[in-house]
Protein backbone atom coordinates (compact mmCIF):
# COMPACT_ATOMS: atom_id res chain seq x y z
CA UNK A 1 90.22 121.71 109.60
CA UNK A 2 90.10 121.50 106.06
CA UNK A 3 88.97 119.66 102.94
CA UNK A 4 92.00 117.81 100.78
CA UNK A 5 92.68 115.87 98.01
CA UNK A 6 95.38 113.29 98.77
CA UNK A 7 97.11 110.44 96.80
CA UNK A 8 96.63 106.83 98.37
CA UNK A 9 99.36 105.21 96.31
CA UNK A 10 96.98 104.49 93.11
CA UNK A 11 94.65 107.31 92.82
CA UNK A 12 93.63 110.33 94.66
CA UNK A 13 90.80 110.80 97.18
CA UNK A 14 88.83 113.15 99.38
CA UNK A 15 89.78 113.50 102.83
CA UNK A 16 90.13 115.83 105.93
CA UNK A 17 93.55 117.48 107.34
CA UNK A 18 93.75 119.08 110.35
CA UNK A 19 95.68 119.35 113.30
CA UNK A 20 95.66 116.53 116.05
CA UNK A 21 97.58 117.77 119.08
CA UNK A 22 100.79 118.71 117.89
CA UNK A 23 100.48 117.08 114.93
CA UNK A 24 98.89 117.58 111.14
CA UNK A 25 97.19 114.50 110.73
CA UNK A 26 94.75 113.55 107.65
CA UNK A 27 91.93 111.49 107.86
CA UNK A 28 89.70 109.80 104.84
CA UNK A 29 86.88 111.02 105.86
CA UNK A 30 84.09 112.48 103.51
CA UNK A 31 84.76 116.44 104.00
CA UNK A 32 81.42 118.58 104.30
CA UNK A 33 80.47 120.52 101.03
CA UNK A 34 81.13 124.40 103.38
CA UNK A 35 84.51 123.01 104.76
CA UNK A 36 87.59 125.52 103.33
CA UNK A 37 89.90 123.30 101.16
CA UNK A 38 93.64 123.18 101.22
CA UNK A 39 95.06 124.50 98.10
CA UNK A 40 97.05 121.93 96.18
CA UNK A 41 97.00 117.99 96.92
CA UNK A 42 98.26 116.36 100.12
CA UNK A 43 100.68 112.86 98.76
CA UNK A 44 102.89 111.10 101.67
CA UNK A 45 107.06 111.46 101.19
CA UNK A 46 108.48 109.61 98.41
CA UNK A 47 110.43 106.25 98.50
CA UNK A 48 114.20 106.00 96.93
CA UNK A 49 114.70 102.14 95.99
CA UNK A 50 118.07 102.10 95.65
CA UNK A 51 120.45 104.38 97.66
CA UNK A 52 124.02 103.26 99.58
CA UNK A 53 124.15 105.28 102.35
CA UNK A 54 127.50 105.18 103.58
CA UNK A 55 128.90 106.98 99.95
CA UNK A 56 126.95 109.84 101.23
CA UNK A 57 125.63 112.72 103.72
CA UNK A 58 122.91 110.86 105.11
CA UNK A 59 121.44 113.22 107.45
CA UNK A 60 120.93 115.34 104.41
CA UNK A 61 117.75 113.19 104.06
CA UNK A 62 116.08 114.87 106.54
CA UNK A 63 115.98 118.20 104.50
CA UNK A 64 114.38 116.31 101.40
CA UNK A 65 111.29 114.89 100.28
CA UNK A 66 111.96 111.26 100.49
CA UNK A 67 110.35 109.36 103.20
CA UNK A 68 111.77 106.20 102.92
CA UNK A 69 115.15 104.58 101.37
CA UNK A 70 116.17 101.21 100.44
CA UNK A 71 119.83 100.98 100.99
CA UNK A 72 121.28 98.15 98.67
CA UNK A 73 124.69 97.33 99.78
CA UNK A 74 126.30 98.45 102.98
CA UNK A 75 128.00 97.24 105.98
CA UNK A 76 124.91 95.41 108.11
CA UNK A 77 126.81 96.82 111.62
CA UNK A 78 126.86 100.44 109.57
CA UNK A 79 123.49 100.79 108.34
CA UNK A 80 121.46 98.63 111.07
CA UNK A 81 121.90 101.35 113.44
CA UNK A 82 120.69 104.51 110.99
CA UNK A 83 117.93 102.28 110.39
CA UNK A 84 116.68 101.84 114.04
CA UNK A 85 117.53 105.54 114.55
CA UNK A 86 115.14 106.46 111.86
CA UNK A 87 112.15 105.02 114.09
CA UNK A 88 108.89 107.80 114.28
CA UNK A 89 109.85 109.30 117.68
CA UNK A 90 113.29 109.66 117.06
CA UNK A 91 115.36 111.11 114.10
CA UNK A 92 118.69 110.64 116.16
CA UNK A 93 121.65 111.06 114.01
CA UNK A 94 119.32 112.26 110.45
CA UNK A 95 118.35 115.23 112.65
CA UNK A 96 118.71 118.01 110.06
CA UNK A 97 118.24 122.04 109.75
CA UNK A 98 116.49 122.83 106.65
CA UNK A 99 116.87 125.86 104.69
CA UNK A 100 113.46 127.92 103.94
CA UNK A 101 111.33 127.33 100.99
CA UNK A 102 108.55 129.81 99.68
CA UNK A 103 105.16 129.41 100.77
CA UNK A 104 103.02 127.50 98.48
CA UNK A 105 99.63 128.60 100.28
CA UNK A 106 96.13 130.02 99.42
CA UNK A 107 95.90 133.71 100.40
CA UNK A 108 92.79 132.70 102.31
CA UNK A 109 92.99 133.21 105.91
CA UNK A 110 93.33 129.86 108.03
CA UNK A 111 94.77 127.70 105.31
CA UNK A 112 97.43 125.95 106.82
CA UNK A 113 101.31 126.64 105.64
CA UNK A 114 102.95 123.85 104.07
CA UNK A 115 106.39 125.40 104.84
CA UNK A 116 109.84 124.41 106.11
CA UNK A 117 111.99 126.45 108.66
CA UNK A 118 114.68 124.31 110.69
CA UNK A 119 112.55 121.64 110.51
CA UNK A 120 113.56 117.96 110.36
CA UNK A 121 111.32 114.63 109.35
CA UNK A 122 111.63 111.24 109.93
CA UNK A 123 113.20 108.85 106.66
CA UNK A 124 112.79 105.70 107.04
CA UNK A 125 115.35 103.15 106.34
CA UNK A 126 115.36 99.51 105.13
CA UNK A 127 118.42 97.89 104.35
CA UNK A 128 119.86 94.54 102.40
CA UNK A 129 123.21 94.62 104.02
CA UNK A 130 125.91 93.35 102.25
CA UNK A 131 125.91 92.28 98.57
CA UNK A 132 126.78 88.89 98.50
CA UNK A 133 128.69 88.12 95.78
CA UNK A 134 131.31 85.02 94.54
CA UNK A 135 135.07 85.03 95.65
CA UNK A 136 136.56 87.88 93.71
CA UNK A 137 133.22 89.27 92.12
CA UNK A 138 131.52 92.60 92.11
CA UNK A 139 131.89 94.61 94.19
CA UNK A 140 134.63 93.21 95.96
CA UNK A 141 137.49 94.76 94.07
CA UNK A 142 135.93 98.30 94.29
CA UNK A 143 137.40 100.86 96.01
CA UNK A 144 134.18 102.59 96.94
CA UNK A 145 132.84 99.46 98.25
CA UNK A 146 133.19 99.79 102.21
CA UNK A 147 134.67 97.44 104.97
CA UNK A 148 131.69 95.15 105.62
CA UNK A 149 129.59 96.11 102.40
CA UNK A 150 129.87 92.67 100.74
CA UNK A 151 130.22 89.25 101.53
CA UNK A 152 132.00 86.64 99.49
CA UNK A 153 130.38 83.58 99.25
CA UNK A 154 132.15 80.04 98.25
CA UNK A 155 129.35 76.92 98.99
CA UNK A 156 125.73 76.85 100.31
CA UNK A 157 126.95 77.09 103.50
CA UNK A 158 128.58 80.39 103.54
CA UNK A 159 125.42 81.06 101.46
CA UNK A 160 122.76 80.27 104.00
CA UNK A 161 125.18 82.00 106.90
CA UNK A 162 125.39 85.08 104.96
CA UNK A 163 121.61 85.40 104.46
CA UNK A 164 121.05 84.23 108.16
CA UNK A 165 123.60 86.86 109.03
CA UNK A 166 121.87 89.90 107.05
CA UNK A 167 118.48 88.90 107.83
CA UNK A 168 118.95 88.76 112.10
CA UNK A 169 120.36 92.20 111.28
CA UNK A 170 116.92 93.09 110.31
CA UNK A 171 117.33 93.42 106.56
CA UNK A 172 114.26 93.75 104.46
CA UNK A 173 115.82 91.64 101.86
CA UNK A 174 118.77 90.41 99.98
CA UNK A 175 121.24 91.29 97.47
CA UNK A 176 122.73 89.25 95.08
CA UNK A 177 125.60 90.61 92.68
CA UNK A 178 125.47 89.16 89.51
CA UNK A 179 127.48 90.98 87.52
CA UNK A 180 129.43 89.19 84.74
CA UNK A 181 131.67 92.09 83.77
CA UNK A 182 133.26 92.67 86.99
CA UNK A 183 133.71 88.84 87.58
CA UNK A 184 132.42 85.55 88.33
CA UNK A 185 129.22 84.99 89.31
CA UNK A 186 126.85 82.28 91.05
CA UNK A 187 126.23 79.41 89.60
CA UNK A 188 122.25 78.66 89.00
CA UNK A 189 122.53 76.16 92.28
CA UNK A 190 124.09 78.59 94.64
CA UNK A 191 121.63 81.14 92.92
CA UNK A 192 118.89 79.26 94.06
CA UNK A 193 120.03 78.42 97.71
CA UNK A 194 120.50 82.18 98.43
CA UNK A 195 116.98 82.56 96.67
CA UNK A 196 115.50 80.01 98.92
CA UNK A 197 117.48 80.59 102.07
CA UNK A 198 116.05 84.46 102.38
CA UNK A 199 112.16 83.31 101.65
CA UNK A 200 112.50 81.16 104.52
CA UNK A 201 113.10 84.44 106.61
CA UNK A 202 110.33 85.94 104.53
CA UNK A 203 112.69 88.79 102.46
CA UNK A 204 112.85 88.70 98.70
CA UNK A 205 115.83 89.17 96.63
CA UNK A 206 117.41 91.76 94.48
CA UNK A 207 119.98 91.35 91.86
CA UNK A 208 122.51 93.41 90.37
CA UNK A 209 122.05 92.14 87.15
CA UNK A 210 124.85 92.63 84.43
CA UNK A 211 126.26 91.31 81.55
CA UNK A 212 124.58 89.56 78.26
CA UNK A 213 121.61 87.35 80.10
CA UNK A 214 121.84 88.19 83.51
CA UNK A 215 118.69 89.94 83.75
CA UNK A 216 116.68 86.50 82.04
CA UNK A 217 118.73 84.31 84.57
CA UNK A 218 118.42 86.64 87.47
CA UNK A 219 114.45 86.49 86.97
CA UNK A 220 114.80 82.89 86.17
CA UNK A 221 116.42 82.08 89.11
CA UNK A 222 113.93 83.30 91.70
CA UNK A 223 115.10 87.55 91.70
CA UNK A 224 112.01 89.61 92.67
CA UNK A 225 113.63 92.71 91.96
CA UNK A 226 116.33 94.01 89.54
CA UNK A 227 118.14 96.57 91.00
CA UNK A 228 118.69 98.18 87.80
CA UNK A 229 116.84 98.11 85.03
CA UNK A 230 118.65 96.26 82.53
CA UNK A 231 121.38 98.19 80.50
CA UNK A 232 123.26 96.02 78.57
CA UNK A 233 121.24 94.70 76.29
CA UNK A 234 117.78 94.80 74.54
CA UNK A 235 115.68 92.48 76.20
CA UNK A 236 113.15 90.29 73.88
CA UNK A 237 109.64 91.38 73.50
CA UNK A 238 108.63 87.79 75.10
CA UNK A 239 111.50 88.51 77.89
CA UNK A 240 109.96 92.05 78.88
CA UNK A 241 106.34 90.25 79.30
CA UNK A 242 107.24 87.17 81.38
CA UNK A 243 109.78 89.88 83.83
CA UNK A 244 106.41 92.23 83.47
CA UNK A 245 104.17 88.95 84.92
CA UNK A 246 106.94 88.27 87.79
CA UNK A 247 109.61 90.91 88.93
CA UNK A 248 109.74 94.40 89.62
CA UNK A 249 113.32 96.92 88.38
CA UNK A 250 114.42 99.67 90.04
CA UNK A 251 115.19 102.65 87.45
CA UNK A 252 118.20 104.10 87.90
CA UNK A 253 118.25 104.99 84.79
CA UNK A 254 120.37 108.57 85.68
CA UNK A 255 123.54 106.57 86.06
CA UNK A 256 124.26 106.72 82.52
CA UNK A 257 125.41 109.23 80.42
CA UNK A 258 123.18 111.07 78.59
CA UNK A 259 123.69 109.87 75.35
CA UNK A 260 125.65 106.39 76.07
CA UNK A 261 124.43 103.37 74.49
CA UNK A 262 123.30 102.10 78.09
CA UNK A 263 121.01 104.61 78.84
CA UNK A 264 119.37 104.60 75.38
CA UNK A 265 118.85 100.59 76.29
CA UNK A 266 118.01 100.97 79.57
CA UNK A 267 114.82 103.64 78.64
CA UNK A 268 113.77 101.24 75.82
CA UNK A 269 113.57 98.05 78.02
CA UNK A 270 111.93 100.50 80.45
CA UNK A 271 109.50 101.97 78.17
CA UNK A 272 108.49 98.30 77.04
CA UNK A 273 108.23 96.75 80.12
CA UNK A 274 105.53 99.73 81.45
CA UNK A 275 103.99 99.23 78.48
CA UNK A 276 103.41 95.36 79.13
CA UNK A 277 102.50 96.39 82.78
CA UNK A 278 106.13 95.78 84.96
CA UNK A 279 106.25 97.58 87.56
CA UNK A 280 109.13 99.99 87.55
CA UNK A 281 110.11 101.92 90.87
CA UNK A 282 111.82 104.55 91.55
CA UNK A 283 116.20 104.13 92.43
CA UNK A 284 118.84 106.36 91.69
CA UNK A 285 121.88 104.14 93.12
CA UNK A 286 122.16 107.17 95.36
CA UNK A 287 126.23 107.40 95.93
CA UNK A 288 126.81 106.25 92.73
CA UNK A 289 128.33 109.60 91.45
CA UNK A 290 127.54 113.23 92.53
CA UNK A 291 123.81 112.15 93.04
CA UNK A 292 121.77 114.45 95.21
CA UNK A 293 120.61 113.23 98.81
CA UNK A 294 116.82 113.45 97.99
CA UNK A 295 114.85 113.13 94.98
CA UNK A 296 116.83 112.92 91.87
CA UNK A 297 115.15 115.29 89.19
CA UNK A 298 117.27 113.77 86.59
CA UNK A 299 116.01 110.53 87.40
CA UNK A 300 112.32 111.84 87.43
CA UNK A 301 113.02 113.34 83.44
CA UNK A 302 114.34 109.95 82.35
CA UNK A 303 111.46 108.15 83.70
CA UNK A 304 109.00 110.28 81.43
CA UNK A 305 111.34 109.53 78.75
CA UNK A 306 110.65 105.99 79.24
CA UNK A 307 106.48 107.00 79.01
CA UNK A 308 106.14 106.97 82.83
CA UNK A 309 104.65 110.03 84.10
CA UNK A 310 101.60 111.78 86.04
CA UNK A 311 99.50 109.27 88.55
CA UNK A 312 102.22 106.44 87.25
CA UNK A 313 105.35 108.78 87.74
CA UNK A 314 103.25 108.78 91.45
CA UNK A 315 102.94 105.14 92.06
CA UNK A 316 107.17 104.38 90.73
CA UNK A 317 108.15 107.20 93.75
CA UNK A 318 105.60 104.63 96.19
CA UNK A 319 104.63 107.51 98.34
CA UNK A 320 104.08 106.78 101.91
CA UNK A 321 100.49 105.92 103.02
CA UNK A 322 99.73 109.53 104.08
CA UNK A 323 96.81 108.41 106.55
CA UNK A 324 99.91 106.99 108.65
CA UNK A 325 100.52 109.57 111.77
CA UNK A 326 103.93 108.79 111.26
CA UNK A 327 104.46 109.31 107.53
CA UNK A 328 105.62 113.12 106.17
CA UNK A 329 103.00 114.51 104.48
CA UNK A 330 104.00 116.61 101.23
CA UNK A 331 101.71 119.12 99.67
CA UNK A 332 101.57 119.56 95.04
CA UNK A 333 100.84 122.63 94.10
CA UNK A 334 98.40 119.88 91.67
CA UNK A 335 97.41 116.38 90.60
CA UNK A 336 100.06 117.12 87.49
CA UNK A 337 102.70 118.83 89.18
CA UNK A 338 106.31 117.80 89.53
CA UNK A 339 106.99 115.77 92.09
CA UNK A 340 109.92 118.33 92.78
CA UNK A 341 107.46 120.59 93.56
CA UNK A 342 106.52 118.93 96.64
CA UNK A 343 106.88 120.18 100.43
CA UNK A 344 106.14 119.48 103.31
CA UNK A 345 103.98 120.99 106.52
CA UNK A 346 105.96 123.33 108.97
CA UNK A 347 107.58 120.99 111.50
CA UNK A 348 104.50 118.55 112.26
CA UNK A 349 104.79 118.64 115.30
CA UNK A 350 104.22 122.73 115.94
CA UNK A 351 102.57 123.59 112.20
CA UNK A 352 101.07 126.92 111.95
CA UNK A 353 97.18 127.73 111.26
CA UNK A 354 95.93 123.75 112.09
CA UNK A 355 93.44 125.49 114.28
């Protein structure tokens, strides 16, 4: 048993980690002044809002840090099945051998290892199913877009059986292409029906917003979420504060190249809309490109260049709730580390020195 400081998803607390059975659990509980404490900080596995797992190695995931995904366009018959797999008692098909990492430990004796050798963690992972798009929009004349990935929508009939469809598949919400330089998109109507259609099954929407005001009509129109934040143009001051006041965008801000107009846009709009308190999570369009399966450190620098780091670098990677007996606990070397720094416990199941 020992004394830790862990991250709760807005600040960090006091707490006590030990070993429960066969597995390290940590409890918010006020640890006793004489109790040994863990070296480093104790945060839960980090969230990836945008990945499409089917344009990569998914059972890489199991050797990284991420404890939950958000795939954004897939086949629903595809990804429904990864997604049940990835339930607390049984990795299934993400079942993983990692490599070894070096000890990141107190010399003290009893201090529990936060090491890795062949083990393999749970990732959990929510879906949206297909994009839904118009007849002949993005992404339906991609080649990387799989069998099954989108939907094609022509009335708000197709639109309410698409969103029935997706959400009896179990999806945790919807996405809606919208991207007006690959094609046609919805009109504000059809918009609207798909917007209302999924919050009668309780799941929020996310666009793909692109193209000269598509982000403004995308949040107009009922979006909760952009699934990138917006590239193509520099939003208005008074457009970053009303999206601040009522959606969320998922970063991705890697995608671009370095020093491409889009990225330099994309960090502005990003670095304006912190500013006017947005929220801004964490994405990297995992698939998109030679992206690694885990966390992204490229994505991580941007952020910062967009003015998001320490506790609110913490809160954009929405760490799992690390009091959960199911969540992966990860252990930073410090309250200012890199998140690429993290790692987690031995296998939780059989950790060494929980005594």
């Amino acid at each position: 048993m020992h004394a830790a400081t862990f991250f709760d998803g807005e600040g960090w607390r006091d707490g006590i980690i030990d070993r429960d059975g066969e597995r390290i659990r940590l409890r918010a509980e006020p640890p006793a002044r004489d109790l040994p404490r863990l070296a480093g900080v104790v945060i839960g596995g980090f969230t990836d809002h945008h990945v499409h797992l089917q344009l990569v190695d998914h059972t890489l995931l199991a050797s990284s840090t991420l404890g939950r995904v958000v795939d954004l366009g897939a086949d629903p018959a595809v990804i429904e099945p990864l997604s049940r797999a990835s339930s607390p008692h049984d990795f299934g098909d993400l079942r993983h051998t990692i490599p070894d990492y070096a000890d990141v430990r107190r010399a003290d004796a009893g201090i529990p290892e936060f090491r890795r050798t062949d083990a393999s963690h749970r990732v959990q992972v929510d879906f949206a199913g297909a994009f839904l798009t118009p007849v002949g929009g993005y992404p339906s004349d991609r080649d990387w877009a799989p069998t099954g990935s989108f939907r094609e929508i022509t009335d708000a009939e197709t639109a309410r059986a698409a969103v029935t469809a997706m959400a009896d598949a179990g999806a945790s919400c919807i996405k809606v292409a919208s991207n007006a330089t690959a094609g046609p998109v919805f009109d504000d109507d059809l918009f609207r029906t798909i917007v209302d259609t999924a919050s009668a099954r309780g799941l929020s929407v996310v666009a793909h917003a692109e193209g000269p005001g598509q982000a403004q009509r995308a949040a107009r129109l009922g979006a909760a979420r952009l699934a990138h934040a917006p590239f193509t143009e520099r939003l208005a001051d008074d457009e970053i504060a009303r999206q601040a006041a009522s959606v969320s965008w998922i970063s991705t801000l890697a995608i671009h190249d370095a020093d491409s107009e889009e990225r330099a846009t994309a960090v502005d709009n990003v670095r304006r809309f912190h500013a006017a308190g947005g929220m801004v999570l964490y994405g990297t369009d995992m698939g998109n490109g030679p992206t690694p399966v885990g966390l992204n450190p490229a994505e991580l620098a941007a952020l910062r260049e967009a003015g998001i780091a320490g506790d609110d670098l913490l809160r954009a990677l929405a760490p799992l709730d690390p009091l959960d007996p199911a969540a992966l606990l990860l252990r930073l070397p410090g309250i200012d580390a890199d998140p690429t720094l993290a790692r987690p416990p031995a296998d939780q199941r059989r950790s060494e020195g929980m005594t």
